[in-house]
PDB file of N, CA and C in Angstrom:
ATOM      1  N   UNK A   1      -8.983 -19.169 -15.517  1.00  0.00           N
ATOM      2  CA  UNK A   1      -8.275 -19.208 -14.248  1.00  0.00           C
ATOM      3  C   UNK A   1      -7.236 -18.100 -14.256  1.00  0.00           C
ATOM      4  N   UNK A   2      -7.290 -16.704 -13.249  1.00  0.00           N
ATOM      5  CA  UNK A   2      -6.596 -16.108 -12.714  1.00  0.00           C
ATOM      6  C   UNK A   2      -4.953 -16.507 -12.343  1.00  0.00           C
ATOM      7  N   UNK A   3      -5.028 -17.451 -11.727  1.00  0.00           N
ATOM      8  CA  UNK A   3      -4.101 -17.959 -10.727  1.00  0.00           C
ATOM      9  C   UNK A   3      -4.261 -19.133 -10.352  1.00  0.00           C
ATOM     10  N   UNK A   4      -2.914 -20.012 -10.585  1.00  0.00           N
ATOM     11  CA  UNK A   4      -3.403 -21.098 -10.182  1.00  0.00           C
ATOM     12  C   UNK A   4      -2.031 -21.595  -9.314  1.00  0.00           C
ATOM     13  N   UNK A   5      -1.696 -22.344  -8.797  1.00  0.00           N
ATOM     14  CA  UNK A   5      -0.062 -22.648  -8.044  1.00  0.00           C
ATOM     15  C   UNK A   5      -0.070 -24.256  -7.503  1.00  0.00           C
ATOM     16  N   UNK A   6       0.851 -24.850  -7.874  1.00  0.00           N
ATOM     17  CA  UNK A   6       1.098 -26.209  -8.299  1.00  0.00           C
ATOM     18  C   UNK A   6       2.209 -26.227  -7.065  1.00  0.00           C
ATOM     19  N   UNK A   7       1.860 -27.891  -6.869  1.00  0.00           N
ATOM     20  CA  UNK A   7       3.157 -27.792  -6.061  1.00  0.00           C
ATOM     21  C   UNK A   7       4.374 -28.610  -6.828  1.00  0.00           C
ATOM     22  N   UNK A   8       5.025 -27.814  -7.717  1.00  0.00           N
ATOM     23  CA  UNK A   8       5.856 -28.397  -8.643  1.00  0.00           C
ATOM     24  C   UNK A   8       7.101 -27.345  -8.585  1.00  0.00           C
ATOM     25  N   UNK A   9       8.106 -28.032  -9.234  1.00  0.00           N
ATOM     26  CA  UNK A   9       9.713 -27.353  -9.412  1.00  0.00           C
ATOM     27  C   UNK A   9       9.202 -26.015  -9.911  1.00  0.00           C
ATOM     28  N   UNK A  10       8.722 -26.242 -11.301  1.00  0.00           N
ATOM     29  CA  UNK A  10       8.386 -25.419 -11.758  1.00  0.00           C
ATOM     30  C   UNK A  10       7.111 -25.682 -12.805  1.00  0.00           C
ATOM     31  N   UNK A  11       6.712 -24.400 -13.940  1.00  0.00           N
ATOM     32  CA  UNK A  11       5.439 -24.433 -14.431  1.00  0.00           C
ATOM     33  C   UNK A  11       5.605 -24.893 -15.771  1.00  0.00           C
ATOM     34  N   UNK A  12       6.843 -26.102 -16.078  1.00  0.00           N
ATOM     35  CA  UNK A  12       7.242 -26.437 -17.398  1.00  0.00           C
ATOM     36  C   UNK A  12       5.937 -27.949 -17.728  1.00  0.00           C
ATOM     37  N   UNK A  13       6.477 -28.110 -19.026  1.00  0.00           N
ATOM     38  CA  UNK A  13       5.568 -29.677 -19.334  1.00  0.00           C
ATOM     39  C   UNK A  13       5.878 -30.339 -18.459  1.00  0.00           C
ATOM     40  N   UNK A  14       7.156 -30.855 -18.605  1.00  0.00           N
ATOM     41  CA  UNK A  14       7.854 -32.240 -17.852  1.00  0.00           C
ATOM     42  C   UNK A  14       7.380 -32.141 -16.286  1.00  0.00           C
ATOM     43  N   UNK A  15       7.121 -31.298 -15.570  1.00  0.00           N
ATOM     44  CA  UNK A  15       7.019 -30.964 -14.029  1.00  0.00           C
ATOM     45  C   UNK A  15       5.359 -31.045 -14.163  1.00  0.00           C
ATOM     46  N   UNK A  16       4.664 -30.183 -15.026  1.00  0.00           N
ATOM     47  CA  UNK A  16       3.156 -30.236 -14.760  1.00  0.00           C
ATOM     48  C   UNK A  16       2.711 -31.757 -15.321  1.00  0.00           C
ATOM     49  N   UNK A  17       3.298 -32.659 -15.982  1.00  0.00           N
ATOM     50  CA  UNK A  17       2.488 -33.375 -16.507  1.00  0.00           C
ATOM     51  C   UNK A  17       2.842 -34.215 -16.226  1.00  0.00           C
ATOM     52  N   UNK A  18       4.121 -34.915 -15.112  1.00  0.00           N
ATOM     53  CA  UNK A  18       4.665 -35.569 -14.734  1.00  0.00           C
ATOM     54  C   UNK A  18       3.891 -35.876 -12.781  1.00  0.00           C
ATOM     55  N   UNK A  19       3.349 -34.037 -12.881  1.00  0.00           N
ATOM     56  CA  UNK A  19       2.787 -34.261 -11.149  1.00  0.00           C
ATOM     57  C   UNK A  19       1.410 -34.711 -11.360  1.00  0.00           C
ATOM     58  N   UNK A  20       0.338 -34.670 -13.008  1.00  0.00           N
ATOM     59  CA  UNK A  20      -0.437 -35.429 -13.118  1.00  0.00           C
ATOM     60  C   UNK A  20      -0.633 -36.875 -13.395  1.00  0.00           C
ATOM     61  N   UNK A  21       0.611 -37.570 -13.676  1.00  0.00           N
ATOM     62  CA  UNK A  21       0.809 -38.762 -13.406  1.00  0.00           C
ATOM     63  C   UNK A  21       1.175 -39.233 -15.156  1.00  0.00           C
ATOM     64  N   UNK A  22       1.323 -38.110 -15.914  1.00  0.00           N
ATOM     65  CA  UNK A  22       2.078 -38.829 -17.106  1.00  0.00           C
ATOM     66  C   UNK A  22       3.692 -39.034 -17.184  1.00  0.00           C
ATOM     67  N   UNK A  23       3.912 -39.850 -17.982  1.00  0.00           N
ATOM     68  CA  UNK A  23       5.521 -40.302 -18.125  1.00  0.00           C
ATOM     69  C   UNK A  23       5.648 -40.537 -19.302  1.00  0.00           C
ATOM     70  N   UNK A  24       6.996 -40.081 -19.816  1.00  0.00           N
ATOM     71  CA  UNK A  24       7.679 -39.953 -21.268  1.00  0.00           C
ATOM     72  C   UNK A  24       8.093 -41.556 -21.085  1.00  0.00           C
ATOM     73  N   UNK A  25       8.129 -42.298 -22.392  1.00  0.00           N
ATOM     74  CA  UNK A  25       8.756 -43.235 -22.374  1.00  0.00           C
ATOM     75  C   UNK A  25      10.324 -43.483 -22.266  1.00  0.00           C
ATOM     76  N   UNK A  26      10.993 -42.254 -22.771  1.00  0.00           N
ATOM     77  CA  UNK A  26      12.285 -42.368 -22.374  1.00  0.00           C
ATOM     78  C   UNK A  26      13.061 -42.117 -21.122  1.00  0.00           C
ATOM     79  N   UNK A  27      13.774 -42.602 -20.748  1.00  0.00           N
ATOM     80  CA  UNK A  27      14.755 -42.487 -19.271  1.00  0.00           C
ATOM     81  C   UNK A  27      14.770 -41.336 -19.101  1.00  0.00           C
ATOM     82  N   UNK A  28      15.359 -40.201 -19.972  1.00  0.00           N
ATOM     83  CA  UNK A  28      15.877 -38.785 -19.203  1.00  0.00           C
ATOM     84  C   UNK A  28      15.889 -38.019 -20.638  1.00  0.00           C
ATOM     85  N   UNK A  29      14.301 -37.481 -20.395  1.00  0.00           N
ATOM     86  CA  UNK A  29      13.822 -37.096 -21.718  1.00  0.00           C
ATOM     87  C   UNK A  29      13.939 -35.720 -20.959  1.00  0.00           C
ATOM     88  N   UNK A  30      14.227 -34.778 -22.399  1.00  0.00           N
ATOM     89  CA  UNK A  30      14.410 -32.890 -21.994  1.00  0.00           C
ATOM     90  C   UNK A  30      14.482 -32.466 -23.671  1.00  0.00           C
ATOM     91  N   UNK A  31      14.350 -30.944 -23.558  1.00  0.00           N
ATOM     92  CA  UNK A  31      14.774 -30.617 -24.599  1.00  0.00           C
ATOM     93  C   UNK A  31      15.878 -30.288 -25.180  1.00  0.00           C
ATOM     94  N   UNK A  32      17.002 -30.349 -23.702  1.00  0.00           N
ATOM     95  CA  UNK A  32      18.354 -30.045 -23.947  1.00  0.00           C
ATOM     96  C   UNK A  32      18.755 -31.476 -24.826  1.00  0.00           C
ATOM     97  N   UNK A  33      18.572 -32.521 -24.270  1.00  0.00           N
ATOM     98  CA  UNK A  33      18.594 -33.931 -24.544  1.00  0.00           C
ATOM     99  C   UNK A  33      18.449 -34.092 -26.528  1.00  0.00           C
ATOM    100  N   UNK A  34      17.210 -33.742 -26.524  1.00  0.00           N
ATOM    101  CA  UNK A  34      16.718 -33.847 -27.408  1.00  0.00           C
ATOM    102  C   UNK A  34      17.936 -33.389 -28.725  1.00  0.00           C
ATOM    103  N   UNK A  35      17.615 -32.343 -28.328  1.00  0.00           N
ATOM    104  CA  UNK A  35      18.852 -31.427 -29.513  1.00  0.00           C
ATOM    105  C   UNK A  35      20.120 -32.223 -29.207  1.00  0.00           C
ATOM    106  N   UNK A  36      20.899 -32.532 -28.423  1.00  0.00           N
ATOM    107  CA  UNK A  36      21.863 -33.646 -28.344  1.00  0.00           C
ATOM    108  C   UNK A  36      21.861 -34.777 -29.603  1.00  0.00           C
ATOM    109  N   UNK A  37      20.694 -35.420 -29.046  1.00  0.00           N
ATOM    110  CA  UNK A  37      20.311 -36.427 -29.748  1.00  0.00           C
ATOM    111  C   UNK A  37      20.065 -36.059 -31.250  1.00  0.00           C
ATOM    112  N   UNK A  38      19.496 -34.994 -32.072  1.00  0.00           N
ATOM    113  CA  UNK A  38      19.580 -34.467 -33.167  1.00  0.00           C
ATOM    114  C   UNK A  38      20.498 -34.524 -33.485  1.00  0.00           C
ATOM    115  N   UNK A  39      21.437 -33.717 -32.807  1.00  0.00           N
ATOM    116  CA  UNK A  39      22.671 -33.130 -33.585  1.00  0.00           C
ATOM    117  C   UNK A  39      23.700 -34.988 -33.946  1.00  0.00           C
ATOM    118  N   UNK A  40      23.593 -35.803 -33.087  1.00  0.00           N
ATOM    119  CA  UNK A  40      24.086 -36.877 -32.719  1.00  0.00           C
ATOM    120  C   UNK A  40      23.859 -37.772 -34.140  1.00  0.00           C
ATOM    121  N   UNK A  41      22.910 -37.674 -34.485  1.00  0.00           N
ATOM    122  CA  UNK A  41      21.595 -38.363 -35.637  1.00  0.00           C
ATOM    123  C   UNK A  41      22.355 -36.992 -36.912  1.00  0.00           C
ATOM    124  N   UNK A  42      22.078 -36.371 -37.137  1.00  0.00           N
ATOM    125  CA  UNK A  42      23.046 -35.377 -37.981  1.00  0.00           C
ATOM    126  C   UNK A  42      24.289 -36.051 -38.309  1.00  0.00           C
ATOM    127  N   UNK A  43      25.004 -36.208 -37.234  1.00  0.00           N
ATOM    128  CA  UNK A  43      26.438 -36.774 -37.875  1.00  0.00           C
ATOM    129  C   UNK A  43      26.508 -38.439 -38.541  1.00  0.00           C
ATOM    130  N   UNK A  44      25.373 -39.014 -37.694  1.00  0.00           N
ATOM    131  CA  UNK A  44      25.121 -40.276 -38.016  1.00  0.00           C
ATOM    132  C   UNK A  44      23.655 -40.759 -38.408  1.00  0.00           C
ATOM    133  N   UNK A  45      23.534 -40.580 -39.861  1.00  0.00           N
ATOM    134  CA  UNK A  45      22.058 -40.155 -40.298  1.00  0.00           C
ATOM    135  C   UNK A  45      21.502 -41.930 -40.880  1.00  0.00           C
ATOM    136  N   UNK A  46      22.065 -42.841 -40.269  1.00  0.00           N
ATOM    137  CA  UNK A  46      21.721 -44.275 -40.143  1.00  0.00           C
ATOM    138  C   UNK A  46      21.570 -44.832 -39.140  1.00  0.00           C
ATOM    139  N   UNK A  47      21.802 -44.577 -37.876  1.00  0.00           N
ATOM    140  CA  UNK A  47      21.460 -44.607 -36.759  1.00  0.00           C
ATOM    141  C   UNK A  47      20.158 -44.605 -36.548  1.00  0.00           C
ATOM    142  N   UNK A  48      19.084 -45.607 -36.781  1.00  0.00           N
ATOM    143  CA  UNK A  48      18.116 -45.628 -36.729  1.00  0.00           C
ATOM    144  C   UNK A  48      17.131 -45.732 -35.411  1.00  0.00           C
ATOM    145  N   UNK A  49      17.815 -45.830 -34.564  1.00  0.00           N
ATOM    146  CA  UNK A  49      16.938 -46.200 -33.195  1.00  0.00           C
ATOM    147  C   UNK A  49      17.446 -44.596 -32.565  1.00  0.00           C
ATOM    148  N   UNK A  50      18.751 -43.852 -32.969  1.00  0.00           N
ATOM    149  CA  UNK A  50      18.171 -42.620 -32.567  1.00  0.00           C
ATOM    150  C   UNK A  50      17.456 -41.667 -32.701  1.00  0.00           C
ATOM    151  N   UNK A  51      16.912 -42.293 -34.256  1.00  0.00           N
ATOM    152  CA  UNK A  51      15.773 -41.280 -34.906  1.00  0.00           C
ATOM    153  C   UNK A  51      14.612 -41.981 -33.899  1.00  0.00           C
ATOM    154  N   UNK A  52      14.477 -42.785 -33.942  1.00  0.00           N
ATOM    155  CA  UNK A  52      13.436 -43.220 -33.455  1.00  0.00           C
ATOM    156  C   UNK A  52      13.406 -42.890 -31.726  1.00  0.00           C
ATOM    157  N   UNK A  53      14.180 -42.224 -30.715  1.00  0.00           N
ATOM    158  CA  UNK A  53      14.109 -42.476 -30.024  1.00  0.00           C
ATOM    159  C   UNK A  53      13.726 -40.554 -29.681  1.00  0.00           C
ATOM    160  N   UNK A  54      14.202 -39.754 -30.735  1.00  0.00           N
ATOM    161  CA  UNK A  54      13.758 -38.650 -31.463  1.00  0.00           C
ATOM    162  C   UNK A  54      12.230 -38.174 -31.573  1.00  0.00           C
ATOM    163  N   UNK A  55      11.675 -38.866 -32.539  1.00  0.00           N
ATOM    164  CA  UNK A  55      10.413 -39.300 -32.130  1.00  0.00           C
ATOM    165  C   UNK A  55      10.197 -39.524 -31.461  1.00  0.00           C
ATOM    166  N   UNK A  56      10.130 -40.749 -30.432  1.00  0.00           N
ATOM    167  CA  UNK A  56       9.230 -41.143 -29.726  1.00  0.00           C
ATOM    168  C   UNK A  56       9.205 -39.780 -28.221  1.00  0.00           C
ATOM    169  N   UNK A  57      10.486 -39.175 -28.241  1.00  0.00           N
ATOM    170  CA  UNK A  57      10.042 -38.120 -27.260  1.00  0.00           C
ATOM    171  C   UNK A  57       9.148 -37.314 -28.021  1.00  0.00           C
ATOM    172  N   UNK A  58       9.660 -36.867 -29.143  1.00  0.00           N
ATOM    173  CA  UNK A  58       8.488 -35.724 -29.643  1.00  0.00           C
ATOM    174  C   UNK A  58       6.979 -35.682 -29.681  1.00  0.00           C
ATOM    175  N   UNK A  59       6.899 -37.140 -29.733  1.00  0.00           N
ATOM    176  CA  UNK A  59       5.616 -37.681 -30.112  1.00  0.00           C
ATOM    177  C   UNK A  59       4.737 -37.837 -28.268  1.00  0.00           C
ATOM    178  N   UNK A  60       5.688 -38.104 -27.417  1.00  0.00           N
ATOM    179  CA  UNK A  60       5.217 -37.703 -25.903  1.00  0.00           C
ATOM    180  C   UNK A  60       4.870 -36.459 -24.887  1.00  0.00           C
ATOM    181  N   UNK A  61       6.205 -35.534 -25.897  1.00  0.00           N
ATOM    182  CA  UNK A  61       5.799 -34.225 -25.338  1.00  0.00           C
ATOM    183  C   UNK A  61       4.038 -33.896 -25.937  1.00  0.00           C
ATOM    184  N   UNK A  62       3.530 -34.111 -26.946  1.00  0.00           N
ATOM    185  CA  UNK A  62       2.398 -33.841 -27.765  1.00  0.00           C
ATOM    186  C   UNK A  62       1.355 -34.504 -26.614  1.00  0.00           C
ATOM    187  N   UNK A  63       1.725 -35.558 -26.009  1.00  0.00           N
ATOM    188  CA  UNK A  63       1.037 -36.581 -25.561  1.00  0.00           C
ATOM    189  C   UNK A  63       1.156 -35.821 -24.074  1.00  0.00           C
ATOM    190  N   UNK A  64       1.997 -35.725 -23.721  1.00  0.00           N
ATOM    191  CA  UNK A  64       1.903 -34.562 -22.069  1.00  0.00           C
ATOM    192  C   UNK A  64       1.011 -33.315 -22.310  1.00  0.00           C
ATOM    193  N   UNK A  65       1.146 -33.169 -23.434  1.00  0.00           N
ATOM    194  CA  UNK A  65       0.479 -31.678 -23.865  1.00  0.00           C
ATOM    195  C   UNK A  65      -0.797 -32.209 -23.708  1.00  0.00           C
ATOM    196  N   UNK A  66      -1.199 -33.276 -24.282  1.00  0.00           N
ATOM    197  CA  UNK A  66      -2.841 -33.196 -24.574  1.00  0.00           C
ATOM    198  C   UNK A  66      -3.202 -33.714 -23.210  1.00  0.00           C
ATOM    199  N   UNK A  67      -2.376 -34.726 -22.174  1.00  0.00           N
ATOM    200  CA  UNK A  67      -2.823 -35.007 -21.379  1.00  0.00           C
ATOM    201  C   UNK A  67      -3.037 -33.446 -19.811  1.00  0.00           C
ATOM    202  N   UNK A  68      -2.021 -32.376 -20.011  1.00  0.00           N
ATOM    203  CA  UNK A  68      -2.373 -31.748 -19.518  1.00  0.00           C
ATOM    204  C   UNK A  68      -3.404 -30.829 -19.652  1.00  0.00           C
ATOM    205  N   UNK A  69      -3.693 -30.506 -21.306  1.00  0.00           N
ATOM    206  CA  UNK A  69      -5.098 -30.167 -21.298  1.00  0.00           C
ATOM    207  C   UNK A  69      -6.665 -30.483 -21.111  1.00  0.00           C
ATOM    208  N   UNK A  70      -6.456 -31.970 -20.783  1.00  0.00           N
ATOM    209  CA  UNK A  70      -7.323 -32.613 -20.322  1.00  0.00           C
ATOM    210  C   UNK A  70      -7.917 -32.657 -18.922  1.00  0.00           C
ATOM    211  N   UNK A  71      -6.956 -32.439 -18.509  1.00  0.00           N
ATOM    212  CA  UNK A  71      -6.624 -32.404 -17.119  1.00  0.00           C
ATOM    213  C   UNK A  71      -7.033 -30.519 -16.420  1.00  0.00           C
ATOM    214  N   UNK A  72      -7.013 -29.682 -17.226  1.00  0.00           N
ATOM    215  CA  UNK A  72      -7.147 -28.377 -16.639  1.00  0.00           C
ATOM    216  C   UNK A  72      -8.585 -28.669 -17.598  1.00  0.00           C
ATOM    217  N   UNK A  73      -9.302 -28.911 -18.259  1.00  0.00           N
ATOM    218  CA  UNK A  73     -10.529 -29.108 -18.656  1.00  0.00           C
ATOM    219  C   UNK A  73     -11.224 -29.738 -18.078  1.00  0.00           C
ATOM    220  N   UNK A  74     -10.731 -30.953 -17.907  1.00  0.00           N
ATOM    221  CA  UNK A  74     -11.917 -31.259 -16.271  1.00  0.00           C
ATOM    222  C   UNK A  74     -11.980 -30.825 -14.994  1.00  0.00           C
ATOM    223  N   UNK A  75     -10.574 -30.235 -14.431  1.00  0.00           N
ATOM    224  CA  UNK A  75     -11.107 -29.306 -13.298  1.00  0.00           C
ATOM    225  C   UNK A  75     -11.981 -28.325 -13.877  1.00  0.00           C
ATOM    226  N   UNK A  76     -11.634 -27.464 -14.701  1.00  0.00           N
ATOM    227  CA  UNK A  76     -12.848 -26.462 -15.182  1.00  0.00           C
ATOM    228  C   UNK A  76     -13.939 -26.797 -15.099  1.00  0.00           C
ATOM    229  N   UNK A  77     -13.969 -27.904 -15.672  1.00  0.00           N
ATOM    230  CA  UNK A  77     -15.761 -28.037 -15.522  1.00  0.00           C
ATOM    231  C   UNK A  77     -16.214 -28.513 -14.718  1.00  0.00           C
ATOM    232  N   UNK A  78     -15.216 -29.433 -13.627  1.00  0.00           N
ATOM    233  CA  UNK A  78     -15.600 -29.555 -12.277  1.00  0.00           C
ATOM    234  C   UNK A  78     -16.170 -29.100 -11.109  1.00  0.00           C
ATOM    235  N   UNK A  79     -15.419 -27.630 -11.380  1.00  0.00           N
ATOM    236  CA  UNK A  79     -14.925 -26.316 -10.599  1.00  0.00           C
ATOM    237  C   UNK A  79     -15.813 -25.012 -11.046  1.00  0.00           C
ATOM    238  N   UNK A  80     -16.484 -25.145 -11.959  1.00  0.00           N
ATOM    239  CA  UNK A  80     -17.055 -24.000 -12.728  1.00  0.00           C
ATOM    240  C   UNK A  80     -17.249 -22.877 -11.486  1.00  0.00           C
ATOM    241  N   UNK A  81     -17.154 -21.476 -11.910  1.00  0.00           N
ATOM    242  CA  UNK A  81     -17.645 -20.941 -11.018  1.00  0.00           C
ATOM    243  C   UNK A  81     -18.095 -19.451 -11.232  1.00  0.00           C
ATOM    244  N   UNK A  82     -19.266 -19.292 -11.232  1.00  0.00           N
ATOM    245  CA  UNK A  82     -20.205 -18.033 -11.604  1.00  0.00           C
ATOM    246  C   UNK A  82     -19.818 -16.381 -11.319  1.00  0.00           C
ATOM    247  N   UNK A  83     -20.321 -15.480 -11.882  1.00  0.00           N
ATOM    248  CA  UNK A  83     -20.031 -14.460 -11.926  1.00  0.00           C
ATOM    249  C   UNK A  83     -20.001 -13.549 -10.213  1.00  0.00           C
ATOM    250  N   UNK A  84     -21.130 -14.244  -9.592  1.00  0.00           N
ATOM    251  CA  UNK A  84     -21.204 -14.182  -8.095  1.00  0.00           C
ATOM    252  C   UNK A  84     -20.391 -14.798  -7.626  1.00  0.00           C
ATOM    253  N   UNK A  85     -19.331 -15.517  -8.135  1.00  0.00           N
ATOM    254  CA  UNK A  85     -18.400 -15.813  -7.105  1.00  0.00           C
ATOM    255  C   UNK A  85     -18.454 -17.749  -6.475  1.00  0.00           C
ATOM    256  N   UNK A  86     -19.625 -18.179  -6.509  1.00  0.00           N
ATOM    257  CA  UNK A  86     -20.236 -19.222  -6.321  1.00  0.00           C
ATOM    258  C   UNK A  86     -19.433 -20.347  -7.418  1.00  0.00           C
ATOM    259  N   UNK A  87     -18.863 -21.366  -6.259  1.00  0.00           N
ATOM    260  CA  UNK A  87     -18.721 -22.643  -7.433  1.00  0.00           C
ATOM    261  C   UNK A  87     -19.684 -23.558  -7.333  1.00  0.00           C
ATOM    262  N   UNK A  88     -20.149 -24.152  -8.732  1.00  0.00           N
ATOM    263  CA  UNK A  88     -21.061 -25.466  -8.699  1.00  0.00           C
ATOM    264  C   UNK A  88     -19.933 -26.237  -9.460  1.00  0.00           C
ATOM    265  N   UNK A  89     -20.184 -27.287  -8.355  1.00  0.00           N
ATOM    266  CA  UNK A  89     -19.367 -28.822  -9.122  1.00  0.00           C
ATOM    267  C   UNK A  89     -20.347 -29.443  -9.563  1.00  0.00           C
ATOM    268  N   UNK A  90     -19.435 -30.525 -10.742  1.00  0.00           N
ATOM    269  CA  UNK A  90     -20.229 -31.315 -11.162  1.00  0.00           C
ATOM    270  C   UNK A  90     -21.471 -31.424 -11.838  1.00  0.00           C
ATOM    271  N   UNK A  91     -20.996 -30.215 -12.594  1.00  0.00           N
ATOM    272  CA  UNK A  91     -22.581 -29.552 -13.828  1.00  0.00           C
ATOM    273  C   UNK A  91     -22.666 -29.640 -14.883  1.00  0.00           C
ATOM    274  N   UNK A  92     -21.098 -30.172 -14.967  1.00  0.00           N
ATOM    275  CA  UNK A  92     -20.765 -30.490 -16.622  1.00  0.00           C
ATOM    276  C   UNK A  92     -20.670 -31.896 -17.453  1.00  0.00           C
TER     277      UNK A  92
END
């Protein structure tokens, strides 16, 4: 794909994978956040539910990731479309 244009904020994870209908388990998950929360867990390295809460974003962004590649893989093969220019759906 050349070009493609979303109707989103912008062309980040959280915006593309959020307008395909995935959701982070946490309230107000980011990467600014994130590093917060590190540095937070740094000073207080027993704080166990912020490690864990550490994870569990990290472990979602992975999970937006795969769900958006899933998602531009089945339009592809939905959408296929030949050297003439011609799309055939539904060949894959």
């Amino acid at each position: 794909v050349e070009y493609s244009d979303w109707p989103t904020f912008s062309y980040g994870i959280k915006h593309i994978a959020k307008f395909i209908g995935f959701q982070w388990r946490d309230v107000d998950p980011s990467g600014a956040n994130s590093i917060a929360w590190y540095n937070d867990y740094l000073a207080n390295p027993a704080n166990e539910a912020l490690l864990n809460r550490i994870l569990e974003y990290n472990e979602d962004d992975c999970y937006a990731m795969a769900a958006i590649t899933r998602y531009f893989e089945y339009h592809a093969h939905k959408n296929q479309v030949t050297t003439e220019g011609q799309t055939h759906k539904g060949e894959c």
